[in-house]
PDB file of N, CA and C in Angstrom:
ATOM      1  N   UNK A   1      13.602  11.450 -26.079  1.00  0.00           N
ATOM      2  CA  UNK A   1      12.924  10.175 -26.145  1.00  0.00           C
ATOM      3  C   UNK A   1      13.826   9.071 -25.609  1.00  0.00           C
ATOM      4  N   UNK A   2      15.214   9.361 -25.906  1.00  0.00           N
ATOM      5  CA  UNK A   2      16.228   8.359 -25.398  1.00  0.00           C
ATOM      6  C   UNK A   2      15.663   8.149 -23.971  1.00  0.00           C
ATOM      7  N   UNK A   3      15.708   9.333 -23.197  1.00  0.00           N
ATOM      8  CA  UNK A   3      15.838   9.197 -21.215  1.00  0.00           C
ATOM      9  C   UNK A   3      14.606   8.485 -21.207  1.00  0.00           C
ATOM     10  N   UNK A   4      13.819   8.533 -21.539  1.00  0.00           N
ATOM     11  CA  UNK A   4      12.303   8.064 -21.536  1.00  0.00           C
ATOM     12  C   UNK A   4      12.700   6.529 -21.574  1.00  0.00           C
ATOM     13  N   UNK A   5      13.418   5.818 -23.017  1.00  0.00           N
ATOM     14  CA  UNK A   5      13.327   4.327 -23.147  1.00  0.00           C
ATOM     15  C   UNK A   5      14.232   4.263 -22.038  1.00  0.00           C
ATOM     16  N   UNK A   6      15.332   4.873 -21.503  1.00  0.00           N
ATOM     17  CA  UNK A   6      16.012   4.386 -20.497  1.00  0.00           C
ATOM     18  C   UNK A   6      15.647   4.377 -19.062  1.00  0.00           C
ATOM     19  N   UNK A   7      14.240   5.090 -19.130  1.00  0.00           N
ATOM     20  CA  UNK A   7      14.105   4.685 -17.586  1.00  0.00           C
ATOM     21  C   UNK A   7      12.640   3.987 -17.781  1.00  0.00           C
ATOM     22  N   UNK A   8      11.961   3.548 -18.751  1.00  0.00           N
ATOM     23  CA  UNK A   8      11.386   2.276 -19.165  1.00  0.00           C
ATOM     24  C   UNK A   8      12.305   0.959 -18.742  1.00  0.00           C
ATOM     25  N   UNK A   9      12.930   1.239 -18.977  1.00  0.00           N
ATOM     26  CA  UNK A   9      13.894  -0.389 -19.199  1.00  0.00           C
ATOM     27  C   UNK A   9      14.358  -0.456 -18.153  1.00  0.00           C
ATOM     28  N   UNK A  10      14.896   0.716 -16.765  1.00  0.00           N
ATOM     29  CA  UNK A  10      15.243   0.785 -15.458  1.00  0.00           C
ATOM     30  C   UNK A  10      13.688   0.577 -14.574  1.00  0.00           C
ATOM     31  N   UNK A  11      12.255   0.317 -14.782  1.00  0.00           N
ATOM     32  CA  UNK A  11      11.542  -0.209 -14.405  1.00  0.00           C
ATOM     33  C   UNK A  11      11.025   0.857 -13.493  1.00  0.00           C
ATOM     34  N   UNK A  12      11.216   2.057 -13.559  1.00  0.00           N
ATOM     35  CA  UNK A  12      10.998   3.339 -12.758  1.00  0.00           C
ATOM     36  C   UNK A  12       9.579   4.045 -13.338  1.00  0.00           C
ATOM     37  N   UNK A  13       8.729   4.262 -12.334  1.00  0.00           N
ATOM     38  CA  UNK A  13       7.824   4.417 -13.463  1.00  0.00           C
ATOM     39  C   UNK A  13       7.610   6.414 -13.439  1.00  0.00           C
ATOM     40  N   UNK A  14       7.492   6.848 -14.551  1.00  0.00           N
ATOM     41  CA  UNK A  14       7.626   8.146 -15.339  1.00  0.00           C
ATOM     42  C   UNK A  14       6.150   9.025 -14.756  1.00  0.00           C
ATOM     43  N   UNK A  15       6.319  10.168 -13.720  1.00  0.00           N
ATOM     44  CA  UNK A  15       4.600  10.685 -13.324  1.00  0.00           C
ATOM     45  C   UNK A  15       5.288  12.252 -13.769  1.00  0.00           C
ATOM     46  N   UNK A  16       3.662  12.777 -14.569  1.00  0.00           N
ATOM     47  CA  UNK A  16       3.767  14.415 -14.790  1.00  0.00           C
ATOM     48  C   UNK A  16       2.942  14.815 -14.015  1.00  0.00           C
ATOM     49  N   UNK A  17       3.361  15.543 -13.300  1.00  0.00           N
ATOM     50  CA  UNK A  17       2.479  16.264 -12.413  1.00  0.00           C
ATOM     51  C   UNK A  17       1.520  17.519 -13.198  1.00  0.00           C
ATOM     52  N   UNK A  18       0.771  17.647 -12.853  1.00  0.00           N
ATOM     53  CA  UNK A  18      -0.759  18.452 -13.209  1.00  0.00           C
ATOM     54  C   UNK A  18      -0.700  19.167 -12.189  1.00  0.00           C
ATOM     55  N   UNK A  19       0.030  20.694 -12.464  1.00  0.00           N
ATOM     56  CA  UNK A  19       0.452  21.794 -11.316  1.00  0.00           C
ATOM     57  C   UNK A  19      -1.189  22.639 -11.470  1.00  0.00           C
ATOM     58  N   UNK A  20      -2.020  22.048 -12.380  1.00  0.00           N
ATOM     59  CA  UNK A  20      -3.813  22.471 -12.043  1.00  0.00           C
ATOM     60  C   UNK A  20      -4.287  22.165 -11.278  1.00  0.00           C
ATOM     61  N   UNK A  21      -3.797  21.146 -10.680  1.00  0.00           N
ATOM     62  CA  UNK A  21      -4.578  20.850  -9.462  1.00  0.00           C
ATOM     63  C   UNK A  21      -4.158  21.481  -7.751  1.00  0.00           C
ATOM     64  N   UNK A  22      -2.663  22.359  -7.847  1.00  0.00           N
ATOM     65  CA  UNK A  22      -2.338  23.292  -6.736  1.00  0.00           C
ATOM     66  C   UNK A  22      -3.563  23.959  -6.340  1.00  0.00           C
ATOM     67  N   UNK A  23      -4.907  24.301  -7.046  1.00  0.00           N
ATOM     68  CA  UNK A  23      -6.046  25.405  -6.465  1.00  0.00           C
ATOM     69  C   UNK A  23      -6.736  24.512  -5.295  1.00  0.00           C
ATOM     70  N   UNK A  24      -6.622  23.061  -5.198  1.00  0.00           N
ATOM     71  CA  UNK A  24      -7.093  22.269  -4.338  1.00  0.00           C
ATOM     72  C   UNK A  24      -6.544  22.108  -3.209  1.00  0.00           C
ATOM     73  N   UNK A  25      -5.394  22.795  -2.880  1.00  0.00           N
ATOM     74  CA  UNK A  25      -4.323  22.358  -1.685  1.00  0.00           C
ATOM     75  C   UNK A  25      -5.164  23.287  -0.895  1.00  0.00           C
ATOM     76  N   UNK A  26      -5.371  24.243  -0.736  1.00  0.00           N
ATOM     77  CA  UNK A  26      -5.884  25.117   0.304  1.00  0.00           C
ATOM     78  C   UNK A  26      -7.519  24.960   0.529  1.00  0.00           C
ATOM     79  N   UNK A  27      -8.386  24.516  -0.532  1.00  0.00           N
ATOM     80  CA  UNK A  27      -9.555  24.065  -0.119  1.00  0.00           C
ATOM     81  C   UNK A  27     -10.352  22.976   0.916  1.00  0.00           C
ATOM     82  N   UNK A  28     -10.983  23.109   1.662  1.00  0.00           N
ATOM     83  CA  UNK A  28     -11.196  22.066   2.782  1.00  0.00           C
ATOM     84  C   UNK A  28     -11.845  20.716   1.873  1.00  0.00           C
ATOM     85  N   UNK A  29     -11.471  19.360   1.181  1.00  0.00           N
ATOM     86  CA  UNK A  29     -12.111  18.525   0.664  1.00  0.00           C
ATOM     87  C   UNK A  29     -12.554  17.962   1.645  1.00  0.00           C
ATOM     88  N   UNK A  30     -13.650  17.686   1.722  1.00  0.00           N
ATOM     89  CA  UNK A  30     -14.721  16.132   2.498  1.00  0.00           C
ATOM     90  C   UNK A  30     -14.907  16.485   3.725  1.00  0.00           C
ATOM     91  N   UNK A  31     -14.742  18.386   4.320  1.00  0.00           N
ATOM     92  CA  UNK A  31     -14.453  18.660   5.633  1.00  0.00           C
ATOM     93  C   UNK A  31     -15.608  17.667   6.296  1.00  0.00           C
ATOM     94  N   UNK A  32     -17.173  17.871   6.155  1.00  0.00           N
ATOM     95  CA  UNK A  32     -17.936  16.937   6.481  1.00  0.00           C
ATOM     96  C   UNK A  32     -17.336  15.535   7.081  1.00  0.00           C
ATOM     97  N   UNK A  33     -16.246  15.046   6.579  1.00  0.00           N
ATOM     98  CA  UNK A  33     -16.025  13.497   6.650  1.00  0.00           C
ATOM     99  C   UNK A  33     -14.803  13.882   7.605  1.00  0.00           C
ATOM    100  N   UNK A  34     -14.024  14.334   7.404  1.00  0.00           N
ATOM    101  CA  UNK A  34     -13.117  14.817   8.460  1.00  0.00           C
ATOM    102  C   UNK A  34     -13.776  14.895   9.667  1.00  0.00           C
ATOM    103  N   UNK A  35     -14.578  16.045   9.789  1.00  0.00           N
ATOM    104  CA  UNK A  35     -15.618  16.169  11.259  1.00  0.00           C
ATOM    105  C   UNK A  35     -16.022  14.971  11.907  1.00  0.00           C
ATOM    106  N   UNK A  36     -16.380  14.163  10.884  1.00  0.00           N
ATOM    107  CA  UNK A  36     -17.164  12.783  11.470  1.00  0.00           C
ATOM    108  C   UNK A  36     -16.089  11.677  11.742  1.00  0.00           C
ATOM    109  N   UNK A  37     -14.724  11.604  11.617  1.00  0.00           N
ATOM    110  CA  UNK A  37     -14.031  11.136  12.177  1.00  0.00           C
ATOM    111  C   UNK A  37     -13.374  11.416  13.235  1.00  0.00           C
ATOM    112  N   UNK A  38     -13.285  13.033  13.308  1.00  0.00           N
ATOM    113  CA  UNK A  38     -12.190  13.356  14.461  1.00  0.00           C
ATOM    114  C   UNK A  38     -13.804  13.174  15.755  1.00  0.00           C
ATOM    115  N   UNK A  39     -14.786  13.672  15.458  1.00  0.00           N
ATOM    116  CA  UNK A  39     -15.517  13.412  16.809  1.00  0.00           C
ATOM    117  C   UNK A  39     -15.638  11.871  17.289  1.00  0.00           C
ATOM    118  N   UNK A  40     -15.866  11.181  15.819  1.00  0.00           N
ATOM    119  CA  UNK A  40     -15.599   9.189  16.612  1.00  0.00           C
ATOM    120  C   UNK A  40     -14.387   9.283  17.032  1.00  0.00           C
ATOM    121  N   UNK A  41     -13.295   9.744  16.850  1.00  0.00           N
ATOM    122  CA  UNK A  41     -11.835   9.713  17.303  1.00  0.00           C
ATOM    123  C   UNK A  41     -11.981   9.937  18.811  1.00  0.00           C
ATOM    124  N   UNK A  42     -12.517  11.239  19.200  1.00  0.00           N
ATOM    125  CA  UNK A  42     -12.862  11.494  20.305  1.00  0.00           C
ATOM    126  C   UNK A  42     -13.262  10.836  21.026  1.00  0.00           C
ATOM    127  N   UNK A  43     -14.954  10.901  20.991  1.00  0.00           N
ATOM    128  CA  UNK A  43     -15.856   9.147  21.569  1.00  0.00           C
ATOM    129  C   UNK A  43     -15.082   8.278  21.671  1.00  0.00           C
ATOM    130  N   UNK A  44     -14.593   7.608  20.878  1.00  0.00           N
ATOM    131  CA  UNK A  44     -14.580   6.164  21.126  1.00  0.00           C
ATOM    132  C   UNK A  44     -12.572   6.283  21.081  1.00  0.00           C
ATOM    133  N   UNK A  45     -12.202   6.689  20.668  1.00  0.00           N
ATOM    134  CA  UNK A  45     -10.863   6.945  20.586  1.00  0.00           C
ATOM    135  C   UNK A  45     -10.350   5.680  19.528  1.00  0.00           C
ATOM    136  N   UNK A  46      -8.666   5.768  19.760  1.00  0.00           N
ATOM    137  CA  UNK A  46      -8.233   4.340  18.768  1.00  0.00           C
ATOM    138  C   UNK A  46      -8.523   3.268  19.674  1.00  0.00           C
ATOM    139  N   UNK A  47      -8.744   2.378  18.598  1.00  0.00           N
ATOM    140  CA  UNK A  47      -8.566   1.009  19.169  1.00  0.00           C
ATOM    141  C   UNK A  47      -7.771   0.169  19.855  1.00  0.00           C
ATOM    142  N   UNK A  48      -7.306  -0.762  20.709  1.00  0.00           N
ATOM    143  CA  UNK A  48      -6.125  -1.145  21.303  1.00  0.00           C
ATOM    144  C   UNK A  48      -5.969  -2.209  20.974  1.00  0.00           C
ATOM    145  N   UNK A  49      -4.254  -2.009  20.806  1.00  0.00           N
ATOM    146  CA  UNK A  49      -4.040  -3.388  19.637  1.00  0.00           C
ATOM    147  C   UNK A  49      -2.974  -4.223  21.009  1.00  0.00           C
ATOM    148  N   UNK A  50      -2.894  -5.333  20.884  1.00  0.00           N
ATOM    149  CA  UNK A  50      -2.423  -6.671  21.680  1.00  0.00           C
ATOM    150  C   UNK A  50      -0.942  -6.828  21.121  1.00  0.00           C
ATOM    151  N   UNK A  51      -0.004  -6.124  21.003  1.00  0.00           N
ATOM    152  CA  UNK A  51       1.455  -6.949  20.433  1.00  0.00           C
ATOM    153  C   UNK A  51       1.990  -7.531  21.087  1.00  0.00           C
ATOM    154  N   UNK A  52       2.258  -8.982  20.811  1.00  0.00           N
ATOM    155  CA  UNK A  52       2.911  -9.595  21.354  1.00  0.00           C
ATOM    156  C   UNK A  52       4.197  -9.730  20.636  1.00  0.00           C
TER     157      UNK A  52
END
């Protein structure tokens, strides 16, 4: 509990990872939405930006 208040007070913030959610790394999420970007990617390509 000590390391805990001490890295409270070092302003670091404390994440547990949820190793349940590894079954999702290999599944295709939102492939649908993926598809529909890489073909506008295609079409229309990126946009062109002006730096000056």
């Amino acid at each position: 509990m000590k390391k805990i208040q001490e890295l409270s007070d070092k302003k670091i913030p404390i994440v547990k990872i949820d190793n349940s959610l590894e079954k999702y790394k290999t599944i295709p999420i939102f492939q649908n939405k993926v598809e529909q970007a890489n073909e506008v990617l295609r079409t229309v390509g990126l946009p062109k930006l002006d730096i000056k």
